[in-house]
C-alpha atoms as a PDB file:
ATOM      1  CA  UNK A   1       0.000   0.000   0.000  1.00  0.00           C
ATOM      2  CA  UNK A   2       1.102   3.478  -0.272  1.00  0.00           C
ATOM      3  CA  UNK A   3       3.504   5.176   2.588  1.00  0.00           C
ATOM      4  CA  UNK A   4       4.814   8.504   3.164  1.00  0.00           C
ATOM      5  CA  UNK A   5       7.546   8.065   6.199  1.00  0.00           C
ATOM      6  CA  UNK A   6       8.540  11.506   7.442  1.00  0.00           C
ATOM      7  CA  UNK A   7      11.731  11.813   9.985  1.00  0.00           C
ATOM      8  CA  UNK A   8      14.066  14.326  11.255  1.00  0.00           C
ATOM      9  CA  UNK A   9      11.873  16.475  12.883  1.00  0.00           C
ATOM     10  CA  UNK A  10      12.656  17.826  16.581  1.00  0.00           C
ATOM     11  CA  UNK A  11      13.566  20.820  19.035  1.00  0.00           C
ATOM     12  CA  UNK A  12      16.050  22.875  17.533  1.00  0.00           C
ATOM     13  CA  UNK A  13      17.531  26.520  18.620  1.00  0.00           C
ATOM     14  CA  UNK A  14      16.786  29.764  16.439  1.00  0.00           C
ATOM     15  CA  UNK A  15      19.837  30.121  14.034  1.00  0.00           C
ATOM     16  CA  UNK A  16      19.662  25.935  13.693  1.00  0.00           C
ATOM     17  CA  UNK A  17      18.677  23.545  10.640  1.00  0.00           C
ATOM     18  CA  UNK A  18      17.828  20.080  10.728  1.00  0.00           C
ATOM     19  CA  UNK A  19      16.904  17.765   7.188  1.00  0.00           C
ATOM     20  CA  UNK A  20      13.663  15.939   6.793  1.00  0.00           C
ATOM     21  CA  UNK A  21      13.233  12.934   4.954  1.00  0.00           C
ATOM     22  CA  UNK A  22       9.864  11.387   3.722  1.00  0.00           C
ATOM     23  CA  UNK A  23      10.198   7.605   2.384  1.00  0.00           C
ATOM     24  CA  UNK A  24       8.161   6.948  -0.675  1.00  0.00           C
ATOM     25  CA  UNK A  25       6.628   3.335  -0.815  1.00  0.00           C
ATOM     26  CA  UNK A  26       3.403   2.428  -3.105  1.00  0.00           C
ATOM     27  CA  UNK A  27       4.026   4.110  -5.923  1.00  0.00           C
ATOM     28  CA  UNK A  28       5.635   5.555  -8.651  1.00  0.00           C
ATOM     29  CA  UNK A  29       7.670   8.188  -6.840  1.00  0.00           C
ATOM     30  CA  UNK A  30       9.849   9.658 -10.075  1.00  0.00           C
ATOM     31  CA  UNK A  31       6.085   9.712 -11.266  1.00  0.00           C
ATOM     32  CA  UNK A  32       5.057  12.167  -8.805  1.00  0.00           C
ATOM     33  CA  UNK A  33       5.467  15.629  -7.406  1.00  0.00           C
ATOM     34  CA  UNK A  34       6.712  16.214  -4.227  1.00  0.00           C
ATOM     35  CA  UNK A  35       5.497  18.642  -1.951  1.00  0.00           C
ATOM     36  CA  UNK A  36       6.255  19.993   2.038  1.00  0.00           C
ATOM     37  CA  UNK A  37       3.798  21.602   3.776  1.00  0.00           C
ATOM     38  CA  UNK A  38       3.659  22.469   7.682  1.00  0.00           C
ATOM     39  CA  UNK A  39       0.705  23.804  10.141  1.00  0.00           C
ATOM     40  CA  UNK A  40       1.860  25.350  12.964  1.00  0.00           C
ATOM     41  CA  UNK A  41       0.238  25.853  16.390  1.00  0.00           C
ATOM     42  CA  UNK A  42      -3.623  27.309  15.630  1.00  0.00           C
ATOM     43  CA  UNK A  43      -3.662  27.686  11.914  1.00  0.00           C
ATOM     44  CA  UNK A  44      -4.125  26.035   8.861  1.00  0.00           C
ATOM     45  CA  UNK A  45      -1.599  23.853   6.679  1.00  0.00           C
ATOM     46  CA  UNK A  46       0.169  25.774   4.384  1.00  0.00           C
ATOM     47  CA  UNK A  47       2.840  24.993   1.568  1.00  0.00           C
ATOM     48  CA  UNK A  48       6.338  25.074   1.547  1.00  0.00           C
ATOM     49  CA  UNK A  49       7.800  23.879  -1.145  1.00  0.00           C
ATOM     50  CA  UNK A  50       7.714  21.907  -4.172  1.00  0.00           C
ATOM     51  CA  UNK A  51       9.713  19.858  -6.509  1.00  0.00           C
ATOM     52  CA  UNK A  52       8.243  18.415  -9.383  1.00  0.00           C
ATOM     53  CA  UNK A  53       9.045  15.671 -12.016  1.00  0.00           C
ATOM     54  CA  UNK A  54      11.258  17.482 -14.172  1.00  0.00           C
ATOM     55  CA  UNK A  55      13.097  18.953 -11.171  1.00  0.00           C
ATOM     56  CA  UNK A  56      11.621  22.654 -10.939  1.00  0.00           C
ATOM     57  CA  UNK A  57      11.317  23.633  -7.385  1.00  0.00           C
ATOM     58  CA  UNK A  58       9.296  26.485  -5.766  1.00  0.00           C
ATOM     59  CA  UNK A  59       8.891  27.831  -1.911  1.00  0.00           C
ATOM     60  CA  UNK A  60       6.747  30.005   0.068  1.00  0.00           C
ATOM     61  CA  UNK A  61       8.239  33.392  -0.040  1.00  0.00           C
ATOM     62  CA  UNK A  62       8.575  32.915   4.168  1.00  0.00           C
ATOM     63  CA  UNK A  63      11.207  29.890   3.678  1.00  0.00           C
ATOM     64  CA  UNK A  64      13.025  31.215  -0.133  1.00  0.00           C
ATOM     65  CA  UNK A  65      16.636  31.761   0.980  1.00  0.00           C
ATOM     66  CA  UNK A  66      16.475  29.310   4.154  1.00  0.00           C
ATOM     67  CA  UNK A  67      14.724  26.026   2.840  1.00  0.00           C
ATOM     68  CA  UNK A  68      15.855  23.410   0.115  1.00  0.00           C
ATOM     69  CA  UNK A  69      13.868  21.152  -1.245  1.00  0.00           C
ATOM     70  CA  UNK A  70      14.922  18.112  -3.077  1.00  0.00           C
ATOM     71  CA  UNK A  71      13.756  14.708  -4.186  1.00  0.00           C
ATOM     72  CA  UNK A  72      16.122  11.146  -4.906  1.00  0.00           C
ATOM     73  CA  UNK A  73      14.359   9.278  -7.046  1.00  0.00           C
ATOM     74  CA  UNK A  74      16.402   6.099  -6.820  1.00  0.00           C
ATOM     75  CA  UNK A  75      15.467   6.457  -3.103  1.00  0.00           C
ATOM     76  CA  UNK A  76      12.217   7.216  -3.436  1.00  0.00           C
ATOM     77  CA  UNK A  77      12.753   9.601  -1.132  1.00  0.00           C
ATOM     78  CA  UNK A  78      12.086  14.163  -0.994  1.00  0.00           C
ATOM     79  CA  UNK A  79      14.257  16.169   1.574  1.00  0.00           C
ATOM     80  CA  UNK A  80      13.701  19.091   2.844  1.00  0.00           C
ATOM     81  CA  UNK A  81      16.718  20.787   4.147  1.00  0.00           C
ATOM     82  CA  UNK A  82      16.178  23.868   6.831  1.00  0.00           C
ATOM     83  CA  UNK A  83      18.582  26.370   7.517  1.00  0.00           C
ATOM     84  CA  UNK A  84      18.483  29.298   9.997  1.00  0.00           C
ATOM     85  CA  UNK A  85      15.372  28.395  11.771  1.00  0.00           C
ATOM     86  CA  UNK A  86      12.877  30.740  13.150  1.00  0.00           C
ATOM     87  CA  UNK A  87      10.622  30.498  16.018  1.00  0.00           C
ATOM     88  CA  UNK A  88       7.993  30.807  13.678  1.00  0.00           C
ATOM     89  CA  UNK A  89       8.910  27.337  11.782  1.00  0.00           C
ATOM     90  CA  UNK A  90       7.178  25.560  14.456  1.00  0.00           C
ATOM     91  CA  UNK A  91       4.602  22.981  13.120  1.00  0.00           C
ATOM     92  CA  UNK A  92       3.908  19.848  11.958  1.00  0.00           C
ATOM     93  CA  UNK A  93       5.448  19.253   8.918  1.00  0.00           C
ATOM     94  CA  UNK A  94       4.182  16.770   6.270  1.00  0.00           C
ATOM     95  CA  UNK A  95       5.206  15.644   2.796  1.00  0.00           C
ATOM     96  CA  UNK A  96       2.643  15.288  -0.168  1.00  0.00           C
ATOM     97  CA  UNK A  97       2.540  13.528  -3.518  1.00  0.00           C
ATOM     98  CA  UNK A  98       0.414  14.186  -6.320  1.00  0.00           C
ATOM     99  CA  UNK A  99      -0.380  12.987  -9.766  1.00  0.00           C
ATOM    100  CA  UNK A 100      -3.750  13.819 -10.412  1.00  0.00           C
ATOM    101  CA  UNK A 101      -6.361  12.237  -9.369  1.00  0.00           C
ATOM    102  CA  UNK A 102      -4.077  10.586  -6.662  1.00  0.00           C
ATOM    103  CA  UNK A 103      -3.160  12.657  -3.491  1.00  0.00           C
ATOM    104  CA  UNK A 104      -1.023  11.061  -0.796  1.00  0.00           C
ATOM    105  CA  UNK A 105      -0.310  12.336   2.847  1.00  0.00           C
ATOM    106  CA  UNK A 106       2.299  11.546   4.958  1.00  0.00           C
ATOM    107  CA  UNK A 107       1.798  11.216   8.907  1.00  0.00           C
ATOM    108  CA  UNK A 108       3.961  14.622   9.560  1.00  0.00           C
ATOM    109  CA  UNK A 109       6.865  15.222  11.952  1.00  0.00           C
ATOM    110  CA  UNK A 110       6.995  18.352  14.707  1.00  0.00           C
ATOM    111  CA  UNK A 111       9.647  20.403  13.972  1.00  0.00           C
ATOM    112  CA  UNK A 112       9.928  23.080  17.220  1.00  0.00           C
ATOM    113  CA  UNK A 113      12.382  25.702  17.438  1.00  0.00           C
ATOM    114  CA  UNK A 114      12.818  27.894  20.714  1.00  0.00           C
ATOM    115  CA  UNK A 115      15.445  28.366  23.177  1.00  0.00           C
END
């Protein structure tokens, strides 16, 4: 069946990074686009970045500059590398894949940063 696996998440300092991972399993990942979104404390989920098939990537203008995202496809596997963490990157953080009609969700990892 299909899987999204997310990892990496934790409590980090402002100023920190930590890299997420979200294991692909079900389908075809190369197939796919990729997609991080997060939902912090209160609101509603919104997107973070993107990579598609061909390898385009976009972010939300509040990550451009700090976030990377980026997808192995022999590891079925997206990234999503965060540098200089703000307070206000605190949410759950989840990976999506899409190839329309089909929508997957992964179970999402807390990312917290405070000192």
């Amino acid at each position: 069946q299909v899987q999204l696996v997310e990892s990496g998440g934790g409590l980090v300092q402002p100023g920190g990074s930590l890299r997420l991972s979200c294991a692909a399993s079900g389908f075809t990942f190369s197939s796919y686009t990729m997609n991080w979104y997060r939902q912090p404390p209160g609101k509603e989920r919104e997107l973070v970045a993107t990579a598609t098939i061909g390898g385009t990537t976009n972010y939300a203008d509040s990550v451009k500059g700090r976030f990377t995202i980026s997808r192995d496809n022999a590891k079925n596997t997206v990234y999503l590398q965060m540098n200089n963490l703000k307070t206000e990157d605190t949410a759950v953080y989840y990976c999506r894949s899409i190839r329309w009609p089909n929508i997957y969700w992964g179970q999402g990892t807390q990312v917290t940063v405070s000192s």
